[in-house]
Protein backbone atom coordinates (compact mmCIF):
# COMPACT_ATOMS: atom_id res chain seq x y z
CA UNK A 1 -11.33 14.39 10.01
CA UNK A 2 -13.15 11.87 8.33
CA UNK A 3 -11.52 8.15 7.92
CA UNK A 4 -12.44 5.26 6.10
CA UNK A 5 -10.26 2.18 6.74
CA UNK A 6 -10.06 -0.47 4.23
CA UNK A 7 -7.52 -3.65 3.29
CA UNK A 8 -5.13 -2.44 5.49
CA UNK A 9 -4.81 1.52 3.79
CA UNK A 10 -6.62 4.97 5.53
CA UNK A 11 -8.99 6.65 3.15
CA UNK A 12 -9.85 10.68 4.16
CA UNK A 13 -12.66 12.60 2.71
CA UNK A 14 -12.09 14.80 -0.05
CA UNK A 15 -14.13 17.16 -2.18
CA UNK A 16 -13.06 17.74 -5.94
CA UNK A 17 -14.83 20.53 -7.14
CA UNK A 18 -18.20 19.30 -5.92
CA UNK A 19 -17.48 15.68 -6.18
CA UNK A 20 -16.62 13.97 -2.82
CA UNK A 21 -14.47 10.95 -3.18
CA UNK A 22 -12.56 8.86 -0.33
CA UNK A 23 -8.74 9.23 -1.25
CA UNK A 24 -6.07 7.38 0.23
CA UNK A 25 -3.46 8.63 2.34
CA UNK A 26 -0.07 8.52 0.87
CA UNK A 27 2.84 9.75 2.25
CA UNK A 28 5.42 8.28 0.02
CA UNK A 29 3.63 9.53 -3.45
CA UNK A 30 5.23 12.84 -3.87
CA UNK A 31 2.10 14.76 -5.68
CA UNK A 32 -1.58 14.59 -4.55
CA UNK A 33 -3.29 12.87 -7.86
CA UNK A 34 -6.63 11.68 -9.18
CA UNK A 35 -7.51 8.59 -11.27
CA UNK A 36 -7.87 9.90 -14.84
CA UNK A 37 -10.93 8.77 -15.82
CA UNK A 38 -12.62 10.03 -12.49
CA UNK A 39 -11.09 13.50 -13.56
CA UNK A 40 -13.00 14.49 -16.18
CA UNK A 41 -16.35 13.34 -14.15
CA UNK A 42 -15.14 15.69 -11.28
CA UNK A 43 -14.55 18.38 -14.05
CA UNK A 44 -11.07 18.52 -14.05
CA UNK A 45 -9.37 20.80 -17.09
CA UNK A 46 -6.52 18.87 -18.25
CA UNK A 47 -2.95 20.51 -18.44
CA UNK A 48 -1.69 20.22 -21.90
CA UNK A 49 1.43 17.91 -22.59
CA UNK A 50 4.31 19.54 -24.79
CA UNK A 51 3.63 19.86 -27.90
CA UNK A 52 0.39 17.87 -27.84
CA UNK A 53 -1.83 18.45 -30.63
CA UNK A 54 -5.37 20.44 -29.14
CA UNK A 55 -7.14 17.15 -30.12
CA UNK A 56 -5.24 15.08 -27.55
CA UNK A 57 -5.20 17.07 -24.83
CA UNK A 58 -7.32 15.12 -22.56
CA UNK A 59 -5.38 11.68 -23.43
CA UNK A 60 -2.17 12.88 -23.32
CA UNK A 61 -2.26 15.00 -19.88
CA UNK A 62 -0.11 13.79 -17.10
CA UNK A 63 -1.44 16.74 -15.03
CA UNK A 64 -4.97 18.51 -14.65
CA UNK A 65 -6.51 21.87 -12.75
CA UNK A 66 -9.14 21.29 -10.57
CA UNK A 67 -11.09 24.17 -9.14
CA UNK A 68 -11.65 23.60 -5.37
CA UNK A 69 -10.42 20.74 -3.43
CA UNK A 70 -11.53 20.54 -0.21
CA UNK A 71 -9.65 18.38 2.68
CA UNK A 72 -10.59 18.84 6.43
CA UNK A 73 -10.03 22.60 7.12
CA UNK A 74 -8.05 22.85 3.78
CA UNK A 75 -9.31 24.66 0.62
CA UNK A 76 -7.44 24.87 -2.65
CA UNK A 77 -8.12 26.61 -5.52
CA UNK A 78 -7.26 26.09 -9.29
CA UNK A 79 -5.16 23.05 -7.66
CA UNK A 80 -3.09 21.32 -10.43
CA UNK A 81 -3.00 17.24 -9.94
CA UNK A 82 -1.22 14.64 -11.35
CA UNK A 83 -3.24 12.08 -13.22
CA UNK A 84 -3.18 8.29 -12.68
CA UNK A 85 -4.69 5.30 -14.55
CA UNK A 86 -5.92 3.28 -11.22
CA UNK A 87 -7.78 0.61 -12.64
CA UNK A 88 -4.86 -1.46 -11.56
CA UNK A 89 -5.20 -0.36 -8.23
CA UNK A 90 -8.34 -0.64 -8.20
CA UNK A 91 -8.24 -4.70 -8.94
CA UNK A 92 -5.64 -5.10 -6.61
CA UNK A 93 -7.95 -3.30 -3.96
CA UNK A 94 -11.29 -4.56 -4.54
CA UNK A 95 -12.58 -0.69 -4.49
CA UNK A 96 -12.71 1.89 -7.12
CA UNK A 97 -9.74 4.46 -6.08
CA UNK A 98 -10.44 7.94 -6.75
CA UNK A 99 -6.85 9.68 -6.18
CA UNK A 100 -4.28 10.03 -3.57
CA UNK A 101 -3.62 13.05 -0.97
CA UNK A 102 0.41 13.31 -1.42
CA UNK A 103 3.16 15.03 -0.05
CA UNK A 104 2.53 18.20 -1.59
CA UNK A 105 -0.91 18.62 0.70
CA UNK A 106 0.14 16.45 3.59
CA UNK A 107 3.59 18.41 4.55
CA UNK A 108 1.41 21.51 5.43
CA UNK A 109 0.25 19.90 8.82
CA UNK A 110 1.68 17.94 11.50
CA UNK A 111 -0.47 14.77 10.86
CA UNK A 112 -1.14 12.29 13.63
CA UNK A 113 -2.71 9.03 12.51
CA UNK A 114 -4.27 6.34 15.09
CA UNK A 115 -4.59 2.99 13.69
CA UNK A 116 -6.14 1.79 16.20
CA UNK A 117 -8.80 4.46 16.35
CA UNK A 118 -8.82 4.86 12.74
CA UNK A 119 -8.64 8.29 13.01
CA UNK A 120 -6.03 11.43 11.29
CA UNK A 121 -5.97 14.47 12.77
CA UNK A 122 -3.88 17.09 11.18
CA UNK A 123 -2.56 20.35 12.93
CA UNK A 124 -1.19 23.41 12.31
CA UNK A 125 2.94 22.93 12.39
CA UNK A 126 3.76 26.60 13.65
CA UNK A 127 1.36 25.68 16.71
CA UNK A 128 2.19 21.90 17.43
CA UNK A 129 3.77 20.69 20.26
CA UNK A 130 4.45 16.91 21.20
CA UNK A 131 4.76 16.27 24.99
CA UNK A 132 4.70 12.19 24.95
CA UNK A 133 7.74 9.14 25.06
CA UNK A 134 7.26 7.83 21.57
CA UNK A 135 10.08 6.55 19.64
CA UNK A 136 11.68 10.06 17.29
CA UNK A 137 13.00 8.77 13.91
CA UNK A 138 14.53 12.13 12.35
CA UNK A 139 13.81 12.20 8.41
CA UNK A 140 17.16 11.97 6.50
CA UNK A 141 19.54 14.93 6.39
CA UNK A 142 17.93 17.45 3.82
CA UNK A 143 15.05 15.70 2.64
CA UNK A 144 11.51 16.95 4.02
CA UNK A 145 9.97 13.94 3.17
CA UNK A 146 9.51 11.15 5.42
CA UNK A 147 12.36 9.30 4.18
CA UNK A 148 14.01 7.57 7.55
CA UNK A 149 17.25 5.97 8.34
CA UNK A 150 16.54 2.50 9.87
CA UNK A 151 18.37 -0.69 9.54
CA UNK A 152 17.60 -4.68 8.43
CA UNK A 153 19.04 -7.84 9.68
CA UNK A 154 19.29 -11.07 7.87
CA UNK A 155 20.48 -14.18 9.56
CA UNK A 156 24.10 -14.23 10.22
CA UNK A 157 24.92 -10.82 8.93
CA UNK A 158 25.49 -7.73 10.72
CA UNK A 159 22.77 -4.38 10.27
CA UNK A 160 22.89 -2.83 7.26
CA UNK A 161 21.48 0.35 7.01
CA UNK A 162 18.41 1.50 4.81
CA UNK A 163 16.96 5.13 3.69
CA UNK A 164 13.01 4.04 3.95
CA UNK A 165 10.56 6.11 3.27
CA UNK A 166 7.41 5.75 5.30
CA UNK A 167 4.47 5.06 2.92
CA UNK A 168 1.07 5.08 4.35
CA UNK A 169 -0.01 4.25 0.67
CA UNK A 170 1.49 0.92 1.27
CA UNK A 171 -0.67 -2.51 2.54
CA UNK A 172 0.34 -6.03 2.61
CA UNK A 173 4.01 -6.41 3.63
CA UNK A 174 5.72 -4.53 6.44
CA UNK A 175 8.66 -3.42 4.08
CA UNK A 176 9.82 -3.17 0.46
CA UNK A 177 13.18 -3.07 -0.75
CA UNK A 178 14.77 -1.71 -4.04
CA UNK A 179 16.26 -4.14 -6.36
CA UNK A 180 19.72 -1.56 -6.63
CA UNK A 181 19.61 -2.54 -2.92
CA UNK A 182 18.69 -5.78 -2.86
CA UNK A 183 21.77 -6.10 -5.37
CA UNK A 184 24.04 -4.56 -3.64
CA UNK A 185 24.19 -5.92 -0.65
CA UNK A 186 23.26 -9.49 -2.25
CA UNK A 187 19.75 -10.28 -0.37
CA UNK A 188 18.23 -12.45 -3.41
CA UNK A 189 19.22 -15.76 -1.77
CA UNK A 190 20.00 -14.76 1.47
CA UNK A 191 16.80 -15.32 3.21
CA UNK A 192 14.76 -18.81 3.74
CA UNK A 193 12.13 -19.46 3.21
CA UNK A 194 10.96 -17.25 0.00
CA UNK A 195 8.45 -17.49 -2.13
CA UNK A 196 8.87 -15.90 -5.73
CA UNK A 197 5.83 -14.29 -6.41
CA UNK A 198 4.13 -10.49 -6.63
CA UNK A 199 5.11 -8.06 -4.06
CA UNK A 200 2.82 -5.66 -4.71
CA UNK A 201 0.63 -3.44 -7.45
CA UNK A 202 1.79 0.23 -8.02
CA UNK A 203 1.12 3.05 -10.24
CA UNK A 204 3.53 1.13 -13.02
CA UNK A 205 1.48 -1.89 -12.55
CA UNK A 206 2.54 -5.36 -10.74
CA UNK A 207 5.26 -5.37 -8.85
CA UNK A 208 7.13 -8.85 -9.14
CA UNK A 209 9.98 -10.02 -6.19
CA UNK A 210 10.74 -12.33 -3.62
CA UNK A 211 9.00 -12.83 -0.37
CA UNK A 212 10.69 -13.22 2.73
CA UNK A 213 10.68 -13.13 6.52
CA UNK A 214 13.47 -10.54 7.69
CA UNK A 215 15.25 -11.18 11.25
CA UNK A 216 14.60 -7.51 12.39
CA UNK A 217 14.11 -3.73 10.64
CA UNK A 218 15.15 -0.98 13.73
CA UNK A 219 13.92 2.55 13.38
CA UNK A 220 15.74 4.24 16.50
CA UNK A 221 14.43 2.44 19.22
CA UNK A 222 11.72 0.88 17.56
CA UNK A 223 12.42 -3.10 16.91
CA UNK A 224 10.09 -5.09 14.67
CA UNK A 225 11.36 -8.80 14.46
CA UNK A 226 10.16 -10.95 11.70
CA UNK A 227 8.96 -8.36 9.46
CA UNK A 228 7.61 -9.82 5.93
CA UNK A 229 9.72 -8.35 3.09
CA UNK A 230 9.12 -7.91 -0.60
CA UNK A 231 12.74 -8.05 -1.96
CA UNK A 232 12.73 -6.03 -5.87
CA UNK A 233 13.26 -8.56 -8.53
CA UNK A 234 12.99 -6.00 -11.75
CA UNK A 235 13.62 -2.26 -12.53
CA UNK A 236 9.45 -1.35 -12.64
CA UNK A 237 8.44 1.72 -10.72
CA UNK A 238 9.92 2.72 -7.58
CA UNK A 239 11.90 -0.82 -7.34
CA UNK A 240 14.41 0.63 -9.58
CA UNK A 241 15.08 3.91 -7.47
CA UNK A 242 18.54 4.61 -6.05
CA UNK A 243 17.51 7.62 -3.52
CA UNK A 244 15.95 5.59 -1.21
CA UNK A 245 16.65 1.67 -0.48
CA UNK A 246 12.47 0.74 0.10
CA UNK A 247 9.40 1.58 1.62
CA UNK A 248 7.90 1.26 5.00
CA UNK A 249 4.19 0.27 5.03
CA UNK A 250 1.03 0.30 7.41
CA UNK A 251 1.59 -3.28 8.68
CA UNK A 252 4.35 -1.94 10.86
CA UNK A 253 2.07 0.32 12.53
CA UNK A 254 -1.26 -1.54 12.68
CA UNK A 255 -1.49 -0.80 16.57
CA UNK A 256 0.18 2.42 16.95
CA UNK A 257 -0.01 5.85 16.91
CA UNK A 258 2.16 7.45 14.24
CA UNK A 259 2.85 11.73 13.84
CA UNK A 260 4.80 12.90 10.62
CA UNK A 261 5.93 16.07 11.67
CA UNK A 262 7.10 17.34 8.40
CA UNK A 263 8.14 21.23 9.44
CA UNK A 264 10.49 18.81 12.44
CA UNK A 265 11.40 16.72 9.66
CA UNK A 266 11.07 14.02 12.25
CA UNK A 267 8.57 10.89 13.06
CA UNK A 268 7.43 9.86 16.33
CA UNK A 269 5.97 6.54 16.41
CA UNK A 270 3.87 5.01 19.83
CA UNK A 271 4.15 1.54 19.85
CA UNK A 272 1.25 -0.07 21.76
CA UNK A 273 1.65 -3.87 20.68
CA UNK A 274 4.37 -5.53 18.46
CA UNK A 275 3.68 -5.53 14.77
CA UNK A 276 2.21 -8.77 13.34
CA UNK A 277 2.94 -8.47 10.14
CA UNK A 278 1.47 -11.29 8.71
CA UNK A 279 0.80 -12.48 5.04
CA UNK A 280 -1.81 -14.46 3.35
CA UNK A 281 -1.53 -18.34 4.50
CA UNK A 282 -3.38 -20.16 1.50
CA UNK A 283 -1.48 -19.07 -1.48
CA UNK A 284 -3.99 -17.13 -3.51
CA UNK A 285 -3.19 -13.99 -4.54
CA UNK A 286 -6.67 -12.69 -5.76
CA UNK A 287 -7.49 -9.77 -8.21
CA UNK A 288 -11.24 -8.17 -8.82
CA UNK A 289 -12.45 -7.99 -11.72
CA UNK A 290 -15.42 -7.09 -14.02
CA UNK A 291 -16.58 -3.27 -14.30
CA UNK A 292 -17.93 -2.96 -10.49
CA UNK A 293 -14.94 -4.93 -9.45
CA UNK A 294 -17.95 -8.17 -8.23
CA UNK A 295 -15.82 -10.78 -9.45
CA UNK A 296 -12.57 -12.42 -7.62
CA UNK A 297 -10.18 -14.13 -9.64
CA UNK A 298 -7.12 -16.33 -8.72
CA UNK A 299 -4.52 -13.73 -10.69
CA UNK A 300 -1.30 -16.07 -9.02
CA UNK A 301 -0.84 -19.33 -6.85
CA UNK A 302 2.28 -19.80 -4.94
CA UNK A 303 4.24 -22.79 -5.37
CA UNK A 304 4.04 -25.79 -2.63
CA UNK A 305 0.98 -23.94 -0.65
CA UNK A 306 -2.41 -25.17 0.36
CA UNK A 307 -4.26 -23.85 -3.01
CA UNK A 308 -1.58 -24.82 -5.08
CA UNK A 309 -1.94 -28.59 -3.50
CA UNK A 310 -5.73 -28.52 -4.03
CA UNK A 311 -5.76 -27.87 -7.47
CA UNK A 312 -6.64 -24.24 -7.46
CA UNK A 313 -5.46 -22.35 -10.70
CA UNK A 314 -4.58 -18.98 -11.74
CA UNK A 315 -7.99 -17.93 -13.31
CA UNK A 316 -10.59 -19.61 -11.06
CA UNK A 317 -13.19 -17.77 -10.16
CA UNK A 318 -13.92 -17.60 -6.19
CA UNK A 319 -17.49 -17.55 -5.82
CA UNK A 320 -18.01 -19.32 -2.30
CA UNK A 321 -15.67 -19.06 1.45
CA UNK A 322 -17.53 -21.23 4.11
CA UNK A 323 -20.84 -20.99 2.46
CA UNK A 324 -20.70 -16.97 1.99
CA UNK A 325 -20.83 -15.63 -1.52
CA UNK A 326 -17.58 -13.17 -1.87
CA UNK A 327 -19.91 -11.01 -3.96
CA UNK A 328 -21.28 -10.02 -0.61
CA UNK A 329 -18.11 -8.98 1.12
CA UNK A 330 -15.07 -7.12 0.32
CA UNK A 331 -11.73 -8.34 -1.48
CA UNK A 332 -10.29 -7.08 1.97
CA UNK A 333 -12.53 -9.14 4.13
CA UNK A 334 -11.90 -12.31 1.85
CA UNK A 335 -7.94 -12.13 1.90
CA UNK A 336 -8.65 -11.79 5.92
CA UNK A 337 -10.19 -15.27 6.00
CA UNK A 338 -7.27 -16.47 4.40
CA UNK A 339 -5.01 -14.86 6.81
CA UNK A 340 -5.87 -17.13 10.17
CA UNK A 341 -3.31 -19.80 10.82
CA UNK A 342 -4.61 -23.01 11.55
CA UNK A 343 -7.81 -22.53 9.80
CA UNK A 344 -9.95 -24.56 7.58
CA UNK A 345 -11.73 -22.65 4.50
CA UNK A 346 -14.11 -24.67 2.62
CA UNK A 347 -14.17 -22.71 -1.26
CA UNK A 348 -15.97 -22.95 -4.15
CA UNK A 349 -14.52 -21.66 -7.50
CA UNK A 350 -15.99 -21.47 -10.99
CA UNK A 351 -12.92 -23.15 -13.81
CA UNK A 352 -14.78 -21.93 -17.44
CA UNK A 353 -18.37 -23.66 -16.95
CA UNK A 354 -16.80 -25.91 -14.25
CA UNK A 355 -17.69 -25.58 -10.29
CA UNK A 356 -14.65 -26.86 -7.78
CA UNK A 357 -15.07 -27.49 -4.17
CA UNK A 358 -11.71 -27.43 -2.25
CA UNK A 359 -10.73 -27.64 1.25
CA UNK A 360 -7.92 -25.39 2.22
CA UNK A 361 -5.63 -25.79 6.20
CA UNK A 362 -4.03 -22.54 6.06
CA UNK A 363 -0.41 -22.41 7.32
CA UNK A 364 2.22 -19.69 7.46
CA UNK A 365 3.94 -19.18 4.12
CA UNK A 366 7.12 -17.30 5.39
């Protein structure tokens, strides 16, 4: 089927009523959804909240009906979707996000993604069968999603054993961890170095934590050393869940090929090179902005890094990398520039009606 990678995430093609739209493929979101204000474009009818007065239908809905949605060989009718305000995601992304495909859609196939063909495939379960060595991680006792047991190690501890549930909807860091986890078996602290900053944006908004470099995260026989880790630091959004202990995202499978077998309730994962895992080395964390999302704006600078030594604040406007206008490439392919250790980036930013030139060496952070 049709792919589309970007920053890290898949994107398949989808067809909402007559609309076609790139939506990301999300395993760990339980429902497929659509950005709200997309909805009504696409002609969704919106499913009225209780007791919602007939005048507010349309900005109260959680949930809408679309007609036909149309995914590879799939076709659904009078589909009901949950709704989402993306522009968050959006800003975080650099690209206007149309909707998700969930679980609901997804654990009708067997679905085989290859990140390093960029490609998803997805097959009928009843006629499936898997005849390679890959690593089998079985999905945890009665759930069918892909919720896997796996285990962390921190320096000078023994494993401890996490419920992780494989998100494909998840870039940046290699894992995610709960803050009723992170609590309970007292990781805040236990890890150096870390860097207290945003681990992520999700449907509730930012995500604020700790980063850190993990010793290891197992899954069966599948070893990842080093794996960078966004440890929970408040109760927003899935950080404050108690049926799973965090989320496992793309970075760990950047080279592999990965097959959710949901009617096997079981993973198999083919490892062809180790996950890198790495994390931006200059200390921006940038946002776009602005209604076609041109603009790229500092939105937080870590502490002690190379942007936070050259003066660069949160605000600044990044207009220039090396002498190439960011307006002209994607938030993803300017947060890969600033993800080569060793390098030198030459930026210019605009401060109110001021222009700064600064020289950035980027380093590893964690």
């Amino acid at each position: 089927m049709a792919v589309e990678p970007y920053g890290g995430l898949l994107y398949v093609r989808g067809v909402v009523n007559r609309d076609s739209a790139w939506l990301i493929l999300d395993t760990g979101t339980s429902h497929t959804g659509l950005d709200r204000e997309w909805a009504w474009t696409a002609g969704a009818l919106p499913v009225a909240a209780p007791g919602a007065p007939a005048t507010q239908v349309a900005e109260t809905a959680s949930a809408a009906v679309v007609d036909t949605m149309h995914l590879a060989g799939l076709a659904l009718a009078s589909y009901q979707v949950a709704l989402y305000a993306l522009r968050g995601v959006s800003e975080a992304s650099g690209r206007p996000e149309r909707g998700f495909v969930g679980h609901d859609v997804l654990r009708r196939f067997t679905v085989e993604i290859d990140y390093r063909e960029q490609r998803v495939r997805l097959y009928d379960p009843a006629r499936y069968r898997y005849a390679g060595s890959g690593t089998v991680v079985p999905f945890a006792a009665g759930d069918d999603r892909p919720l896997l047991h796996g285990s962390i190690t921190v320096p000078g501890r023994p494993p401890i054993s996490a419920r992780l549930l494989l998100d494909t909807g998840a870039s940046g860091l290699c894992l995610i961890l709960t803050v009723p986890f992170v609590e309970r078996y007292g990781l805040a602290g236990a890890v150096s170095p870390a860097i207290e900053a945003p681990i992520g944006t999700g449907l509730a908004g930012q995500l604020r934590g700790t980063l850190v470099r993990l010793k290891e995260l197992r899954l069966a026989g599948l070893r990842v050393a080093s794996p960078t880790t966004g440890l929970g630091g408040e109760r927003t959004g899935f950080l404050a869940r108690s049926d799973l202990d965090g989320v496992i995202g793309n970075p760990v499978f950047e080279d592999a090929r990965l097959i959710v077998d949901y009617a096997r309730r079981r993973v198999i994962i083919e490892p062809r090179a180790a996950a890198r895992c790495d994390y931006d080395m200059s200390g921006l964390r940038l946002t776009a902005q602005g209604p076609e999302l041109r603009h790229i704006a500092v939105e937080y600078v870590v502490p002690h890094s190379p942007a936070e030594r050259a003066g660069i604040r949160v605000g600044d406007e990044l207009l220039l990398i090396d002498g190439r206008a960011v307006a002209d490439a994607s938030l993803s392919d300017v947060r890969r520039a600033l993800r080569v250790n060793g390098a030198l980036r030459r930026l210019v930013l605009r401060r109110d009606a001021d222009t700064i030139r600064v020289t950035l060496q980027l380093r590893r952070l964690l």
